[in-house]
Every structure is written in C-alpha cells, then in structure tokens.
Protein backbone atom coordinates (compact mmCIF):
# COMPACT_ATOMS: atom_id res chain seq x y z
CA UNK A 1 16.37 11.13 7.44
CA UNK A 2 16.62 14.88 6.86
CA UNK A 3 17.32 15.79 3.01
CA UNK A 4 16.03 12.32 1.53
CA UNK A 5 13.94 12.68 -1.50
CA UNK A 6 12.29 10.08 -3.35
CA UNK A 7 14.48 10.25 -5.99
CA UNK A 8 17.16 9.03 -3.67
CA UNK A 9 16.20 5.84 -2.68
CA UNK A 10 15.14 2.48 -4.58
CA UNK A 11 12.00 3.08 -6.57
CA UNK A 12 11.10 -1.28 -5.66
CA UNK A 13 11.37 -0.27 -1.84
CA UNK A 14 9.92 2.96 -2.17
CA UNK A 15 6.62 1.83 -3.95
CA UNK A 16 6.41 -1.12 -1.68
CA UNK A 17 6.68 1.35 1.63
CA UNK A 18 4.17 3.83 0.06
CA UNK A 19 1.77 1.17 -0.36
CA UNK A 20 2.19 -0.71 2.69
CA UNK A 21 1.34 2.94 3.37
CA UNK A 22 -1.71 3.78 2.13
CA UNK A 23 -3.31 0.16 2.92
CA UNK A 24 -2.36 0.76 6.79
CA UNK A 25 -4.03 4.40 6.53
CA UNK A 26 -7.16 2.94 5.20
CA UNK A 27 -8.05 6.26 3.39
CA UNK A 28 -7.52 5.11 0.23
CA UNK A 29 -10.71 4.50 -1.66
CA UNK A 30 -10.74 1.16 -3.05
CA UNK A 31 -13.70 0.65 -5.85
CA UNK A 32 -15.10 -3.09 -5.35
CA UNK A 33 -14.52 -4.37 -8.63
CA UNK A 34 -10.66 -4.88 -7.84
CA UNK A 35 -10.88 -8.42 -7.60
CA UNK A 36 -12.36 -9.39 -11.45
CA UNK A 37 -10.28 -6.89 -13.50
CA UNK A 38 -7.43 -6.76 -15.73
CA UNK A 39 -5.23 -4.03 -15.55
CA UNK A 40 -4.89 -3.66 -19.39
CA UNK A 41 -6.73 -5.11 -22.51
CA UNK A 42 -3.06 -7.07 -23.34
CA UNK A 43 -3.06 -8.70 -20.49
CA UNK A 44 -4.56 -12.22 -19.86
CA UNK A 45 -4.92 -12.56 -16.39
CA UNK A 46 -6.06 -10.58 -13.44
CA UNK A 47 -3.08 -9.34 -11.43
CA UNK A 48 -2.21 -12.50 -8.77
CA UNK A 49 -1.63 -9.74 -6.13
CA UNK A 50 -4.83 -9.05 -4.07
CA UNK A 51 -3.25 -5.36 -3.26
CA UNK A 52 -2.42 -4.23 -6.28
CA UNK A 53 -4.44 -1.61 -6.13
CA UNK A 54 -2.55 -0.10 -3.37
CA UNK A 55 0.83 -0.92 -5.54
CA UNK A 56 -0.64 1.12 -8.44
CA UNK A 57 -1.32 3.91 -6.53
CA UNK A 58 2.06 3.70 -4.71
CA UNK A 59 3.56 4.12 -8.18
CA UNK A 60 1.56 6.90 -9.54
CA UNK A 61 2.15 8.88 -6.90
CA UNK A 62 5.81 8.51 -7.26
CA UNK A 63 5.58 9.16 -11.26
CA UNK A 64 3.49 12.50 -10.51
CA UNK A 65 6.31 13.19 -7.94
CA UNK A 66 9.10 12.29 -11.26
CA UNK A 67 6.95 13.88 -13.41
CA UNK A 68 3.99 16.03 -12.94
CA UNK A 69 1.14 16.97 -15.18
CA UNK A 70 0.71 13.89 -15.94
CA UNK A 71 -3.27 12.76 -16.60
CA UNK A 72 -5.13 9.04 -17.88
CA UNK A 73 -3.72 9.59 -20.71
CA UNK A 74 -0.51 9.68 -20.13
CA UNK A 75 -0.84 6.99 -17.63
CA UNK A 76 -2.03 4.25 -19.82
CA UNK A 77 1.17 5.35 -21.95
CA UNK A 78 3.23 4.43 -18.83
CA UNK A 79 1.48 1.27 -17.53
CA UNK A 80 0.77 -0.14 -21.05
CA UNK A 81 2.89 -2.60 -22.41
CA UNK A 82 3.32 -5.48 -25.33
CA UNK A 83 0.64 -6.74 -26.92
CA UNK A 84 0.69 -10.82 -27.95
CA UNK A 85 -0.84 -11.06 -31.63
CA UNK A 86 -0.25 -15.09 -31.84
CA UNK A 87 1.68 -15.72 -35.06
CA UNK A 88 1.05 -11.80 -36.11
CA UNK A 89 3.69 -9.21 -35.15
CA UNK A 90 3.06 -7.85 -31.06
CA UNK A 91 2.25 -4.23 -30.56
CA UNK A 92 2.31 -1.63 -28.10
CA UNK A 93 -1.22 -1.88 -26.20
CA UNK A 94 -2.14 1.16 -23.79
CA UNK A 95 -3.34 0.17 -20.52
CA UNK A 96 -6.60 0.60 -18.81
CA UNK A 97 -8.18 4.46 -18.70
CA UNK A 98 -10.76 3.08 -16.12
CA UNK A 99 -8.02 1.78 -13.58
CA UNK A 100 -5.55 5.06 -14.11
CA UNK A 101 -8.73 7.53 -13.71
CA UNK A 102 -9.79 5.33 -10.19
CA UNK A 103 -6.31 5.74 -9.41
CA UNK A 104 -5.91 9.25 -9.68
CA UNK A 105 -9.10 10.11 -8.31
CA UNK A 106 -8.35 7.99 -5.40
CA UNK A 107 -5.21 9.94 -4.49
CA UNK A 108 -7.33 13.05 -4.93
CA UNK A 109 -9.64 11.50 -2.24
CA UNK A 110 -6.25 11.49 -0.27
CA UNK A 111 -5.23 15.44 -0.85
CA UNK A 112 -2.26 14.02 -2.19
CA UNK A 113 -2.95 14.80 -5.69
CA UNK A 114 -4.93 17.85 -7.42
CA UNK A 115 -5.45 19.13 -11.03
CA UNK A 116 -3.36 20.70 -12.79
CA UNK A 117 -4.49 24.26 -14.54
CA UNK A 118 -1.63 23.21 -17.84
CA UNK A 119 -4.46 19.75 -17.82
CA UNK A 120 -3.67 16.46 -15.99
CA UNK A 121 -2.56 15.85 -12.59
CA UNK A 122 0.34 16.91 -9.74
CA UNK A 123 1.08 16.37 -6.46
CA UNK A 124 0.05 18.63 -3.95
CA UNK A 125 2.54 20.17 -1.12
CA UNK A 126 0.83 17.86 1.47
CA UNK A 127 1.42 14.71 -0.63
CA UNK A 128 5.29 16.09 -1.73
CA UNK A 129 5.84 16.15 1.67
CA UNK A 130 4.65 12.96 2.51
CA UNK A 131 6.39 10.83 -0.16
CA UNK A 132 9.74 12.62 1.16
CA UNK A 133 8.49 11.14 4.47
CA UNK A 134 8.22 8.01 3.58
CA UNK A 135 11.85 8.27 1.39
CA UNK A 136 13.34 8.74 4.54
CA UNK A 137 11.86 6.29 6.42
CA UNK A 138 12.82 3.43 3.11
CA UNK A 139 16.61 5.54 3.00
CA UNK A 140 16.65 5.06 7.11
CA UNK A 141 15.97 1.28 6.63
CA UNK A 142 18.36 0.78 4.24
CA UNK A 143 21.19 2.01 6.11
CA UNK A 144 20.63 0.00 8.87
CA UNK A 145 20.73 -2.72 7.19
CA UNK A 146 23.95 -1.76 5.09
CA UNK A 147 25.43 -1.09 8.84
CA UNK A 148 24.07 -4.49 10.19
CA UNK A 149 26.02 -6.47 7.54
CA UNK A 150 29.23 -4.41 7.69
CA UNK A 151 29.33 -5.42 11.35
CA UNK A 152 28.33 -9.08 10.47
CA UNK A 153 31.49 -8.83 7.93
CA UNK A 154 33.42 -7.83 10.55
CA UNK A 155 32.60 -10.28 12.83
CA UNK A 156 33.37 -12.97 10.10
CA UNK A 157 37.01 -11.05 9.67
CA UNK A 158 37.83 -11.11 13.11
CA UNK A 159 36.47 -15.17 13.67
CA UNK A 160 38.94 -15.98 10.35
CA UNK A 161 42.40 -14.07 11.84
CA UNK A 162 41.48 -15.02 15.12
C-alpha cells in the first residue's frame, strides 16, 4: 500500500512479518551459539523460541527506524528488564551487549543498517525503504481481513432478517 509507514501499522504484526522476512531471505547472519544463550543476565532460561534471533533483529530494525542513533548501549537499555533478587528488592538489569552488538552487526551484514557519524547506529535508505515495504504488505493484510469480516457480518445480518 502506497503511503504506509511502519509507524502505521501494529508493531506485533510488523516485527513478526520483518522476521518471517529476514529468515526467508537467508542473508541474515546467524552466529551458532543461538541455541545455548540467554538473552540477558536476569533472565533464567534460554528464549523457548528457536528464531528468536530473527525476532530480535526484526525489532531493532524497527527501533532504529523509531529512533535512530541508537548503539549496544542503548540497546541493552531497551531489551533489559527486571531483575529477581529472591527476598531482596528486584532491579533494573541491562540486557546482553554480546546479543545487541551480533544484532546490529548482522543488519549491517544486510545494508540495512550503518554507523552513525553522532556514534551508534541508523538505518540506511535501502533498509528505510524496505521496512516501509514490508508495512505495507502487514497494512495490506490487515485490511483484507477487516473487509473479510465486515462481509461475514453482513452475511450474518442478512441470514437473521431474512
């Protein structure tokens, strides 16, 4: 759809489309040790989700499209999270640099991200235009749907007076 940006559509959606994405692309530089790491040092468990790398990525991208000049740093801000200290009070706990630099360097495999010169990361005009892409392709989707069910109301409408 012509005019769709990422910031119009659902984020869930969105990320889920960019990474179904990148996995069918299979451009996307995945390190090996996926499998036997923890995303952050608060977490207790490996993610269940064999492709979460792909889902990670999906979502960076979109932050750098939200917000660029972002770098690790500011990444482990974003995917960090609460921190379980048994009877002690919890605590914010950043998430992992090592996952958030394999992202980004990943995507920079891709062309889809670059350095910033003002320090940390943004998305290129090649990967701008491709997240717009795939908006339009999520926004497209959607409104078929939304037009599917309006005529499945109707059809319940016209069985009921009929």
């Amino acid at each position: 759809m012509p005019g769709v940006t990422v910031k119009d559509v659902n984020q869930q959606e969105f990320v889920r489309a960019l990474a179904a994405f990148l996995k069918k692309s299979g451009k996307l530089k995945v390190p090996e040790w996926v499998d036997t790491v923890k995303l952050a040092k608060h977490k207790e468990l490996a993610p269940y989700d064999e492709n979460w790398f792909y889902t990670r990525a999906a979502s960076t991208a979109r932050h750098l499209y939200l917000r660029g000049g972002a770098g690790v740093g500011s990444m482990t801000k974003i995917y960090g999270g609460r921190q379980r200290n048994g009877v002690r009070p919890s605590h914010f706990s950043r998430g992992s640099k090592s996952v958030a630099r394999r992202v980004l360097q990943a995507l920079e495999g891709l062309k889809m991200v670059e350095k910033d010169q003002d320090g940390g990361r943004k998305l290129t005009p090649q990967g701008h235009r491709d997240l717009d892409r795939i908006a339009g392709q999520v926004a497209a989707a959607n409104k078929k749907q939304v037009l599917q069910a309006l005529e499945g109301l109707k059809m319940v409408e016209k069985d009921q007076d009929g």
